[in-house]
N, C-alpha and C. Protein backbone atom coordinates (compact mmCIF):
# COMPACT_ATOMS: atom_id res chain seq x y z
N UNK A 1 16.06 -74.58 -44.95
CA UNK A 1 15.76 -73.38 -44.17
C UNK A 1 15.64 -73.74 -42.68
N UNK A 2 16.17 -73.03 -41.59
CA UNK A 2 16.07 -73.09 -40.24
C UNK A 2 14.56 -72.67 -39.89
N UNK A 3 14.24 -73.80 -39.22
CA UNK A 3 13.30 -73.40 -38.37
C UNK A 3 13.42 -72.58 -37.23
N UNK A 4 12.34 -72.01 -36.15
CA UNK A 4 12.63 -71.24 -35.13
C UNK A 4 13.28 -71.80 -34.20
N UNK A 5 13.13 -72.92 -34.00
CA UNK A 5 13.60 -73.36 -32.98
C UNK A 5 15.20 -73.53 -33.00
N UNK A 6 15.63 -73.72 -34.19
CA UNK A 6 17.17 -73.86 -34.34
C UNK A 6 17.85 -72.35 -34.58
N UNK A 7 17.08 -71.62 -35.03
CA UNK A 7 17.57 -70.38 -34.69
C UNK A 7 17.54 -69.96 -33.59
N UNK A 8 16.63 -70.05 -32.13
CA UNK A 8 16.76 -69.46 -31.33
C UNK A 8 17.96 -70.24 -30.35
N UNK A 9 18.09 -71.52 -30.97
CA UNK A 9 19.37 -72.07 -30.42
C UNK A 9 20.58 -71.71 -30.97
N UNK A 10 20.47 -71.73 -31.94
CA UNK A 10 21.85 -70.56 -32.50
C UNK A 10 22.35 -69.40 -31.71
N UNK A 11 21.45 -68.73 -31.96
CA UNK A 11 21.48 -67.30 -31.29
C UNK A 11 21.88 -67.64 -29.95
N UNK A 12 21.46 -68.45 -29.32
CA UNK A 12 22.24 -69.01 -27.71
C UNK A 12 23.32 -69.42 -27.83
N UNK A 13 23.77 -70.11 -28.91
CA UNK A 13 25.26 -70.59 -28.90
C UNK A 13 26.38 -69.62 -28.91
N UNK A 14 25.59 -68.90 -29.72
CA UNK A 14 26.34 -67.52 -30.11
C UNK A 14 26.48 -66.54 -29.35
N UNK A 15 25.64 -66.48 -27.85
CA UNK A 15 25.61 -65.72 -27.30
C UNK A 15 26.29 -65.64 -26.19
N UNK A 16 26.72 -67.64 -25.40
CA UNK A 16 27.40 -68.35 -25.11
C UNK A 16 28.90 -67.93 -25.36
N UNK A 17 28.94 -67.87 -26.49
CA UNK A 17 30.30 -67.85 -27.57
C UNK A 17 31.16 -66.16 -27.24
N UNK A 18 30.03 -65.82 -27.09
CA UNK A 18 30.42 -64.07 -27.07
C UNK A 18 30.85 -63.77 -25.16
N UNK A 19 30.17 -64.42 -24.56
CA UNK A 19 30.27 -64.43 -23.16
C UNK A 19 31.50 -64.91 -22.51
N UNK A 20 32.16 -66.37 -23.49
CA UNK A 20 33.43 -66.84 -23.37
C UNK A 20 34.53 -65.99 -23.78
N UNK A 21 34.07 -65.02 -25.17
CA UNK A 21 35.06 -64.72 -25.32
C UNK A 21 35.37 -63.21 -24.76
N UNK A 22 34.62 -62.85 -24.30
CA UNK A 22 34.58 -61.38 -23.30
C UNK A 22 35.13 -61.76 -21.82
N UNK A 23 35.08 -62.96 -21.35
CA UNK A 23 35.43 -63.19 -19.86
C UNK A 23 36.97 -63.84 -20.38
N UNK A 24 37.35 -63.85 -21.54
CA UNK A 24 38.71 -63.88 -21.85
C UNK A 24 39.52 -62.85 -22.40
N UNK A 25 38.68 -62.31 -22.77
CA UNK A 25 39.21 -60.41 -22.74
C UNK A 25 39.47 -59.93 -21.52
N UNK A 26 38.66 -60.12 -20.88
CA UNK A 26 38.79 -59.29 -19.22
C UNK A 26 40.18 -59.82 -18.80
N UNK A 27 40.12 -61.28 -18.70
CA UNK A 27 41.41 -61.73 -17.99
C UNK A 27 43.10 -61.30 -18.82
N UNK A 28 42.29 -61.31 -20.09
CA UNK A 28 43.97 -61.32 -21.16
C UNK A 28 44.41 -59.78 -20.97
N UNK A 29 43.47 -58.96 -20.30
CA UNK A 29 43.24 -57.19 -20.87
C UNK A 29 43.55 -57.21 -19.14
N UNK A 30 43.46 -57.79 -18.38
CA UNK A 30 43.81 -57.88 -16.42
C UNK A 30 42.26 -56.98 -16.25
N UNK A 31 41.14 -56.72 -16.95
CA UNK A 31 40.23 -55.83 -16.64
C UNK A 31 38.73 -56.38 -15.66
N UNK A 32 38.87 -57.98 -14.95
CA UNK A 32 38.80 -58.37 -14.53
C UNK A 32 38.05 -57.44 -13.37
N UNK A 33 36.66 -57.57 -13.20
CA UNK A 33 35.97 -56.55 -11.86
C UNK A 33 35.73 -54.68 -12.60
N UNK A 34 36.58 -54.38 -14.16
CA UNK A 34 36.42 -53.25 -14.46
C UNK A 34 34.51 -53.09 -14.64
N UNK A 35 34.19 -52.01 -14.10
CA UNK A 35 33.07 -51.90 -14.17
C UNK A 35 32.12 -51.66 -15.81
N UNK A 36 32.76 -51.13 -16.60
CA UNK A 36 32.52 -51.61 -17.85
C UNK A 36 32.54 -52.77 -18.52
N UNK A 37 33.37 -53.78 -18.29
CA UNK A 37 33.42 -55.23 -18.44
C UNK A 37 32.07 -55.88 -17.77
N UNK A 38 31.99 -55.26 -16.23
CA UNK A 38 31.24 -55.88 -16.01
C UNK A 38 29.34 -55.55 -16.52
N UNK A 39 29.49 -54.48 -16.73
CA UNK A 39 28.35 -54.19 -17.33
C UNK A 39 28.12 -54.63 -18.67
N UNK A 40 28.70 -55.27 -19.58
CA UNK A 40 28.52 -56.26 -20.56
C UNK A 40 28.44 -57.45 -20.60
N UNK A 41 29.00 -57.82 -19.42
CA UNK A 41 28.89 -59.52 -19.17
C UNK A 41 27.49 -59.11 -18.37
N UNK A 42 27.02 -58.91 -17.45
CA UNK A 42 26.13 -58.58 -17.45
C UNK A 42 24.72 -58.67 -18.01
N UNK A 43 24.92 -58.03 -19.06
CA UNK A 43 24.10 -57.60 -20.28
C UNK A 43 23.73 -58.91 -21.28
N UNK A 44 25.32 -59.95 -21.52
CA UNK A 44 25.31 -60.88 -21.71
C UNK A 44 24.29 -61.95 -21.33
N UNK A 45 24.51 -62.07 -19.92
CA UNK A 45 24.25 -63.09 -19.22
C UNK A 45 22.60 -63.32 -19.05
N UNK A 46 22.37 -61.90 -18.50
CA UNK A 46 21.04 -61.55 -18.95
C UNK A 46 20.14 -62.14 -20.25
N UNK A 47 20.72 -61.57 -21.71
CA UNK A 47 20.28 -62.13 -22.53
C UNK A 47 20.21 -63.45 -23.21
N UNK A 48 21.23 -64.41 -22.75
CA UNK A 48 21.45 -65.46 -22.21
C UNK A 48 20.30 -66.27 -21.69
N UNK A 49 19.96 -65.61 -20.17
CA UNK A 49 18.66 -66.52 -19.58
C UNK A 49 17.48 -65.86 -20.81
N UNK A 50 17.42 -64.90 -21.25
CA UNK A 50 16.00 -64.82 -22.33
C UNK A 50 16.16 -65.79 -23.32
N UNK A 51 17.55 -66.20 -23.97
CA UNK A 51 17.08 -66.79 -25.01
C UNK A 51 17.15 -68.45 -24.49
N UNK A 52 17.59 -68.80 -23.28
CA UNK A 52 17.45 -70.33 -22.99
C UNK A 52 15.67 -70.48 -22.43
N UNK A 53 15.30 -69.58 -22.35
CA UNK A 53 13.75 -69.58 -21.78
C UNK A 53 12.87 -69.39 -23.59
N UNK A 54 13.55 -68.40 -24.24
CA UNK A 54 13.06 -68.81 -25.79
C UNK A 54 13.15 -70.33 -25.99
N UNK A 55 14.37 -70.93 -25.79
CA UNK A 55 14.43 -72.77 -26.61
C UNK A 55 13.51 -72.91 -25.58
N UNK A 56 13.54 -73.33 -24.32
CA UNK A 56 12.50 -74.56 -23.50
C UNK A 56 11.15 -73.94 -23.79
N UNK A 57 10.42 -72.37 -24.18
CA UNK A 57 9.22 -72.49 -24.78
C UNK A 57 9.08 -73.14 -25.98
N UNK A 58 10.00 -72.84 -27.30
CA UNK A 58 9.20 -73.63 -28.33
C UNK A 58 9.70 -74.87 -28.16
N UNK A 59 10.35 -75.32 -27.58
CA UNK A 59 10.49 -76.68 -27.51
C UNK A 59 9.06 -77.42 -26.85
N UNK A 60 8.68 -76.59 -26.23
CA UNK A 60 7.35 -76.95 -25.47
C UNK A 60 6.39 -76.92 -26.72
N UNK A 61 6.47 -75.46 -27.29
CA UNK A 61 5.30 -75.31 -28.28
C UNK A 61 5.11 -77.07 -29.49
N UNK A 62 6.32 -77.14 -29.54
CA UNK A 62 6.67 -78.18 -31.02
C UNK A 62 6.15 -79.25 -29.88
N UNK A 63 6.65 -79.37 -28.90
CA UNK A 63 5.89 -81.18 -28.59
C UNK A 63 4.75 -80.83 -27.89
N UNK A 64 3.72 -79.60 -28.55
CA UNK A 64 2.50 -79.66 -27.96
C UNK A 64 1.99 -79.15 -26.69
N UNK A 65 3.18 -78.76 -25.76
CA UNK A 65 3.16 -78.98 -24.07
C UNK A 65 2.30 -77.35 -24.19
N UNK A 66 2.54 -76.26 -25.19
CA UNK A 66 1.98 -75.21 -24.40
C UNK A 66 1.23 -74.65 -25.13
């Protein structure tokens, strides 16, 4: 069973994963600057910095730091 901590790194990889493959939509689709594109990368990126601030807390929590 996954612990939290490898799930919330998952969920980053994956979120990573989704960000690559949307900024390769834009370019393959020329939609590049479309304001709908950009409001999902966006949205992305955003959720992105929440879940890399999820790993460095429990990473903190597990070695005690917080």
């Amino acid at each position: 069973m996954m612990d939290e901590s490898e799930k919330i790194k998952l969920d980053h990889q994956r979120n990573k994963s989704d960000i690559v493959n949307l900024v390769k939509e834009m370019f393959r689709l020329n939609k590049w600057g479309d304001g709908e594109y950009k409001i999902k990368l966006e949205e992305l990126v955003k959720k992105d910095e929440k879940l890399v601030q999820d790993v460095i807390k429990k990473i903190k929590q597990e070695k005690g730091l917080e």
